[in-house]
PDB file of N, CA and C in Angstrom:
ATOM      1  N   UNK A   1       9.076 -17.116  -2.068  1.00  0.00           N
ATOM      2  CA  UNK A   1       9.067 -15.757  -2.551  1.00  0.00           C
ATOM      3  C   UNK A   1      10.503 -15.234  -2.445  1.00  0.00           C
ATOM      4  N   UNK A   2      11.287 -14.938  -3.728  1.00  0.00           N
ATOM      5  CA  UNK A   2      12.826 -14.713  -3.869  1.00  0.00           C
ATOM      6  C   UNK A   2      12.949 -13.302  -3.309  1.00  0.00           C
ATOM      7  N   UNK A   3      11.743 -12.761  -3.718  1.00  0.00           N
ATOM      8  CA  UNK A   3      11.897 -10.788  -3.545  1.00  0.00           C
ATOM      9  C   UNK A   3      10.623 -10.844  -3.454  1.00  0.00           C
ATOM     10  N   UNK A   4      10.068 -10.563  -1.953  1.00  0.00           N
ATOM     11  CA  UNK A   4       9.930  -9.557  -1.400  1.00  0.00           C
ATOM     12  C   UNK A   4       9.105  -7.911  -1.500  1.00  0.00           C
ATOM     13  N   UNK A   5      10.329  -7.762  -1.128  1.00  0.00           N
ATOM     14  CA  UNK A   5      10.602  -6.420  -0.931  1.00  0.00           C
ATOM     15  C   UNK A   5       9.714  -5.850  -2.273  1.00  0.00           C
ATOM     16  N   UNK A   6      10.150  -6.275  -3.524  1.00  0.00           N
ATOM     17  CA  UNK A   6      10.008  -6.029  -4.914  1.00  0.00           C
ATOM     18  C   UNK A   6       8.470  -6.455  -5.035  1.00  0.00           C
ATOM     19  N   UNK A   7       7.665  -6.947  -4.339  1.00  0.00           N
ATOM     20  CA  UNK A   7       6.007  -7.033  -4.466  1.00  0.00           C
ATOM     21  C   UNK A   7       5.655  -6.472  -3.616  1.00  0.00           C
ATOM     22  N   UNK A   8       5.681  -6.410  -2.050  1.00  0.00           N
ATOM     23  CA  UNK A   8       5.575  -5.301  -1.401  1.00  0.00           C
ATOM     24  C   UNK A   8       5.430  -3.857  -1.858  1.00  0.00           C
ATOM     25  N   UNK A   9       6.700  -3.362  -2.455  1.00  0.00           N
ATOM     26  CA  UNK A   9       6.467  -2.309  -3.232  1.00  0.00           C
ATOM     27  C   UNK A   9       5.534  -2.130  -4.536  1.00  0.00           C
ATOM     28  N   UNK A  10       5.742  -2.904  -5.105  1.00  0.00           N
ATOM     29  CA  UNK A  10       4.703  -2.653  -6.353  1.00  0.00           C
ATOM     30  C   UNK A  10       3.311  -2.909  -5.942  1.00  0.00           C
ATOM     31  N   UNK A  11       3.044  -3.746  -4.883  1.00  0.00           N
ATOM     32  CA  UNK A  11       1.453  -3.590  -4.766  1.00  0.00           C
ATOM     33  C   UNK A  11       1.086  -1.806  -4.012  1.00  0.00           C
ATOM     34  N   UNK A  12       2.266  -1.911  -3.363  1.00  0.00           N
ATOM     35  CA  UNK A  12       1.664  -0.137  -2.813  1.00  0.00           C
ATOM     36  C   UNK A  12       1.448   0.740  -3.860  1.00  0.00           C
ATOM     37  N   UNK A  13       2.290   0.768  -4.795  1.00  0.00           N
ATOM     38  CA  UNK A  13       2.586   1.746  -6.248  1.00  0.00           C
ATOM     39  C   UNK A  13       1.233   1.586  -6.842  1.00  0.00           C
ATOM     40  N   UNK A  14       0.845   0.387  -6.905  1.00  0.00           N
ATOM     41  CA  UNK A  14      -0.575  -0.363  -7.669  1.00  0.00           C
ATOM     42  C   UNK A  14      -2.111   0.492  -6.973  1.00  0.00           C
ATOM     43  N   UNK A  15      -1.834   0.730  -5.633  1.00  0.00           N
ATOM     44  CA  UNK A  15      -3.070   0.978  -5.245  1.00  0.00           C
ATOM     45  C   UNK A  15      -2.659   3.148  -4.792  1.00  0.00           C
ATOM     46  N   UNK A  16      -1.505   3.140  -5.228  1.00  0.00           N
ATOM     47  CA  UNK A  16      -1.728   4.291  -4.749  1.00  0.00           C
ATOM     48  C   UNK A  16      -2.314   5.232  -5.258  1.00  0.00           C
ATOM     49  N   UNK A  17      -2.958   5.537  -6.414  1.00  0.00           N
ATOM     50  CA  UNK A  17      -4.052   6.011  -7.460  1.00  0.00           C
ATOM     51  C   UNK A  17      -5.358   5.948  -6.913  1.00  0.00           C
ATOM     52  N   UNK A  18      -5.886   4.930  -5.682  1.00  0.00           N
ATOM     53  CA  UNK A  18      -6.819   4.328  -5.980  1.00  0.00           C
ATOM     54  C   UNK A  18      -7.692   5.583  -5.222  1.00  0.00           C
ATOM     55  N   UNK A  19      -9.176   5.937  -5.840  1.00  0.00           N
ATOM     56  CA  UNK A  19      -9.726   6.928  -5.237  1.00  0.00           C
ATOM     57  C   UNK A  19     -10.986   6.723  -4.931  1.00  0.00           C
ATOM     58  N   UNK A  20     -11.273   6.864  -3.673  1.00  0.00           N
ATOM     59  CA  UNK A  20     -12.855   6.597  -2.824  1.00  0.00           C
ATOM     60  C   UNK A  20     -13.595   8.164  -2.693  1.00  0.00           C
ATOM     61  N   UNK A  21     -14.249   8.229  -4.008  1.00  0.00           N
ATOM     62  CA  UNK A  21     -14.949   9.418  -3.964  1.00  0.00           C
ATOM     63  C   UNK A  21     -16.374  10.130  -4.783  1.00  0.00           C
ATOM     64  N   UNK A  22     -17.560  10.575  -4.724  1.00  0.00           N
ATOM     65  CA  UNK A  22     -18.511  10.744  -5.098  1.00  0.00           C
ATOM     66  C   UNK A  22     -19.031  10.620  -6.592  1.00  0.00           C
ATOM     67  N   UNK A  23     -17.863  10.470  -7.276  1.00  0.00           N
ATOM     68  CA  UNK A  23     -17.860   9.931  -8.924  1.00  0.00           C
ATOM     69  C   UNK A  23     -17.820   8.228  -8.436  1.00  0.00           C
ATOM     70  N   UNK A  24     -16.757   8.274  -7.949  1.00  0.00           N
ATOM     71  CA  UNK A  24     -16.271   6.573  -8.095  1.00  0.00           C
ATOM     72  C   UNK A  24     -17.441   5.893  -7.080  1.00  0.00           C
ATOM     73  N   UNK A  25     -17.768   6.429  -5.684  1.00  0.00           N
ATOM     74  CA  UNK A  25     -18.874   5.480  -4.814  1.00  0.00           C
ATOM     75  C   UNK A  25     -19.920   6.255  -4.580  1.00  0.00           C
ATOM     76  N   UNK A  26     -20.525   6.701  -5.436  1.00  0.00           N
ATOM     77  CA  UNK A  26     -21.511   7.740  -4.998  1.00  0.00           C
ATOM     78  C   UNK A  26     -22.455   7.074  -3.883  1.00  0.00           C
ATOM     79  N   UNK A  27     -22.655   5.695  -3.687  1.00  0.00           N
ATOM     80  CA  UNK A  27     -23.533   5.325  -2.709  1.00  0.00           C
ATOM     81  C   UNK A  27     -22.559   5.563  -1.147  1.00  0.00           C
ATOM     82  N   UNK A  28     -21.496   5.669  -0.863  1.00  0.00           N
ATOM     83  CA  UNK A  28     -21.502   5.814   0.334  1.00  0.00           C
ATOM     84  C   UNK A  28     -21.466   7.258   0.644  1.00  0.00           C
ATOM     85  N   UNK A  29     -21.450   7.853   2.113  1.00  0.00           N
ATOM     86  CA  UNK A  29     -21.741   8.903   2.526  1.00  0.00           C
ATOM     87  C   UNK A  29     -20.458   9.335   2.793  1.00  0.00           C
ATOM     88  N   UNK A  30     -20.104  10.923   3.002  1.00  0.00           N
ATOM     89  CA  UNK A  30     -19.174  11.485   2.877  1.00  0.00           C
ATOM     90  C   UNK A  30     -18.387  10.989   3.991  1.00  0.00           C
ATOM     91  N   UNK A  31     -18.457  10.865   5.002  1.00  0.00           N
ATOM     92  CA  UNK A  31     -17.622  10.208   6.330  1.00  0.00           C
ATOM     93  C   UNK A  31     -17.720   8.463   5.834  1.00  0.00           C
ATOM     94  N   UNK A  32     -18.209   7.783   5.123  1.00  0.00           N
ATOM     95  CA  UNK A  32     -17.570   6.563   4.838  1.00  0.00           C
ATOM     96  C   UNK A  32     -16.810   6.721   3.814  1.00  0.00           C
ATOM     97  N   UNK A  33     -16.747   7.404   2.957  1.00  0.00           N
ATOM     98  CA  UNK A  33     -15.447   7.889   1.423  1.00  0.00           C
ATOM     99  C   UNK A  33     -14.126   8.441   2.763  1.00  0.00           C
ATOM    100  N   UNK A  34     -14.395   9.053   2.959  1.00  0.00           N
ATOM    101  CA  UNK A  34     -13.215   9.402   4.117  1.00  0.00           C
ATOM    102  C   UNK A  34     -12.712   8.331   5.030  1.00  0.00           C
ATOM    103  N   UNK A  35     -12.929   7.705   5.226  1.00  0.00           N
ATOM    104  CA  UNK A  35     -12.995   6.573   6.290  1.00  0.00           C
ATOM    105  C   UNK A  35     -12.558   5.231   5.485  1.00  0.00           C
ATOM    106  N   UNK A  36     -12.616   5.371   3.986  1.00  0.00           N
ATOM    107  CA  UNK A  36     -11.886   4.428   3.367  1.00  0.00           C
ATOM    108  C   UNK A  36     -10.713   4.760   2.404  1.00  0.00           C
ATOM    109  N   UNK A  37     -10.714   6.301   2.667  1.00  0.00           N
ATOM    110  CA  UNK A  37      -9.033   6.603   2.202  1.00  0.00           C
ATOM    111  C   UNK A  37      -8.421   6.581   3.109  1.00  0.00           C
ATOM    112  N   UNK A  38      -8.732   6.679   4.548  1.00  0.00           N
ATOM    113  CA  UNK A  38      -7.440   6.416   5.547  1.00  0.00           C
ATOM    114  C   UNK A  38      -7.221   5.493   5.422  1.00  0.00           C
ATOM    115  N   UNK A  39      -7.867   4.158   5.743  1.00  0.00           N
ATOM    116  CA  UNK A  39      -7.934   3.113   5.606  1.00  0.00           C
ATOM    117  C   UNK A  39      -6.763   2.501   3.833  1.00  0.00           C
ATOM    118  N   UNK A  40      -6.669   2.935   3.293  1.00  0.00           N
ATOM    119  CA  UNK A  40      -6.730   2.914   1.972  1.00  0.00           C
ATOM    120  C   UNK A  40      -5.282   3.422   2.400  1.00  0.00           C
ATOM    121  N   UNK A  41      -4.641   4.700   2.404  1.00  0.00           N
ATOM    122  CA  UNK A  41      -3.612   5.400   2.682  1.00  0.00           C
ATOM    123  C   UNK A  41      -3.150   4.637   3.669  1.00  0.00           C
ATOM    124  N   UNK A  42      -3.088   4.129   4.710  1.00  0.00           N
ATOM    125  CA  UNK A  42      -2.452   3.799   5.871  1.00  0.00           C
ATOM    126  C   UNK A  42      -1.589   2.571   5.553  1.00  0.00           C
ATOM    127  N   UNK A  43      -2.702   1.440   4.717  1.00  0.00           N
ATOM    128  CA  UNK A  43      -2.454   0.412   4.553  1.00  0.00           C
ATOM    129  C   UNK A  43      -0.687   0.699   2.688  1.00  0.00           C
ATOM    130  N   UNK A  44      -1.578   1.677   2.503  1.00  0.00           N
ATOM    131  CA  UNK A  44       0.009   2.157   1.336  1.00  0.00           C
ATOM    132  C   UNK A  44       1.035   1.921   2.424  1.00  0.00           C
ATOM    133  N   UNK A  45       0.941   2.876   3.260  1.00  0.00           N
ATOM    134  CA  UNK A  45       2.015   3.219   4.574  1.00  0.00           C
ATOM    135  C   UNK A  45       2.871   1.769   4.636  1.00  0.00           C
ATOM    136  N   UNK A  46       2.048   1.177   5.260  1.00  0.00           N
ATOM    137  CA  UNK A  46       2.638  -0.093   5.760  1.00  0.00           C
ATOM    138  C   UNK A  46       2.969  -0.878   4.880  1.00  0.00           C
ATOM    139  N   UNK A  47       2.237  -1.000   3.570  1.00  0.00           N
ATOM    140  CA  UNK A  47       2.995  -2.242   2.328  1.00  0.00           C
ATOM    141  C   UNK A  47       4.377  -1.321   2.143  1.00  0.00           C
ATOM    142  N   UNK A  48       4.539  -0.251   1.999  1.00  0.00           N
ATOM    143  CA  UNK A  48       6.267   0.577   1.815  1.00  0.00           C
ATOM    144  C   UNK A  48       6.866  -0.039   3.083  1.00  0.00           C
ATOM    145  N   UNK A  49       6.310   0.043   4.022  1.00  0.00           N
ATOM    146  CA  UNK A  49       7.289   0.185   5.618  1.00  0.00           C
ATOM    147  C   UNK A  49       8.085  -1.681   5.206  1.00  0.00           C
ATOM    148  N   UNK A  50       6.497  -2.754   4.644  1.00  0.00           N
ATOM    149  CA  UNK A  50       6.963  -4.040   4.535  1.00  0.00           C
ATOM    150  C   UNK A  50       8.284  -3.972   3.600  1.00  0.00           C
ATOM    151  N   UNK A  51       8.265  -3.301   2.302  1.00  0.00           N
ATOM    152  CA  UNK A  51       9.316  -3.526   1.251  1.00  0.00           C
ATOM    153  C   UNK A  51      10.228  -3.029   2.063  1.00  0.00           C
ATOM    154  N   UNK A  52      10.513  -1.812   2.850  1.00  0.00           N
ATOM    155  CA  UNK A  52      11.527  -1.347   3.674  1.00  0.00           C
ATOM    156  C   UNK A  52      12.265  -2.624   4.216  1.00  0.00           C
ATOM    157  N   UNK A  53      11.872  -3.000   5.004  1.00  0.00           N
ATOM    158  CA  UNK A  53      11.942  -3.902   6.017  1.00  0.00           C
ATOM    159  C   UNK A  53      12.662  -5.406   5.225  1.00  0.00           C
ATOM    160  N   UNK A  54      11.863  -5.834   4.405  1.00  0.00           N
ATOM    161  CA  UNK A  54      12.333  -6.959   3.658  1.00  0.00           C
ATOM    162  C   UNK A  54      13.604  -6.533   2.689  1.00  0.00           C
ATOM    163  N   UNK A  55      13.641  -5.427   2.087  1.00  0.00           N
ATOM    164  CA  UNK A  55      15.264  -4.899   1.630  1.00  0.00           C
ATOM    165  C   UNK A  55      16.281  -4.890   2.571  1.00  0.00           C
ATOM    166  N   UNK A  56      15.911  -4.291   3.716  1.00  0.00           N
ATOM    167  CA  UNK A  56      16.972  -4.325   4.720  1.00  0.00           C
ATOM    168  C   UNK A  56      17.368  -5.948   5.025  1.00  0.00           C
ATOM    169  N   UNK A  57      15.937  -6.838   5.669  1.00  0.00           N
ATOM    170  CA  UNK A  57      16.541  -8.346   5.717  1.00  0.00           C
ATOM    171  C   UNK A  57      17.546  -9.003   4.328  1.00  0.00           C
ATOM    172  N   UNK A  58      17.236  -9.046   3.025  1.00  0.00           N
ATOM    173  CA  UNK A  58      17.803  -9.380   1.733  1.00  0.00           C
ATOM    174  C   UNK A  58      19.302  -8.473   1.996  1.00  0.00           C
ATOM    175  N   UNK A  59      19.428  -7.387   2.176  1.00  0.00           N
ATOM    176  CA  UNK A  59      20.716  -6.888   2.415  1.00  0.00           C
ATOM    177  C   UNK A  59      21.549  -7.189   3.523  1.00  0.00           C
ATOM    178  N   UNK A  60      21.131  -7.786   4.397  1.00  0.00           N
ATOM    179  CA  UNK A  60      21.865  -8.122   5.639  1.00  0.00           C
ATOM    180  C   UNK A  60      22.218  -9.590   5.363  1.00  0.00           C
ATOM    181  N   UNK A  61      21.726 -10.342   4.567  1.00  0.00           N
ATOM    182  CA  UNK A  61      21.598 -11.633   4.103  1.00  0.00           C
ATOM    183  C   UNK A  61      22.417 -11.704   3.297  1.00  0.00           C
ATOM    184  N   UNK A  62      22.471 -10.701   2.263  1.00  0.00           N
ATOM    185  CA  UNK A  62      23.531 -10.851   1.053  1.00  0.00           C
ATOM    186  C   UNK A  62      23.081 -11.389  -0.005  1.00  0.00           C
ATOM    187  N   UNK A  63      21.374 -11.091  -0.288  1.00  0.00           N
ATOM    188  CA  UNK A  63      21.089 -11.979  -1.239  1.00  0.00           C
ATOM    189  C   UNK A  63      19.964 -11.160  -2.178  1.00  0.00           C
ATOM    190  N   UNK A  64      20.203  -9.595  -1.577  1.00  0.00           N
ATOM    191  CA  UNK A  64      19.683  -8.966  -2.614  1.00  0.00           C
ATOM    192  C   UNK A  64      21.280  -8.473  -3.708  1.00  0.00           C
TER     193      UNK A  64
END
């Protein structure tokens, strides 16, 4: 994997639209729709924090 950083980011971009809610899952209950946008949001969090992280390694490397 040459970059990184550059899929890291785009899978976060990819899911950050994504919406857990009474149109889209009407079968789960209001505290499980909630309970899978944190889940959902957090995990955005951390695929950015990964591209962070892997830009900084590629730049310290000299090979971004």
């Amino acid at each position: 994997m040459k970059r990184p950083d550059i899929i890291w980011s785009e899978i976060a971009h990819a899911v950050a639209d994504v919406e857990i809610d009474e149109t889209t899952h009407p079968h789960l209950t209001e505290d499980e729709r909630k309970d899978c946008m944190h889940h959902i949001k957090r995990l955005i969090f951390q695929w950015h924090c990964v591209a962070g992280a892997f830009t900084d390694i590629l730049e310290q490397q000299g090979t971004k």
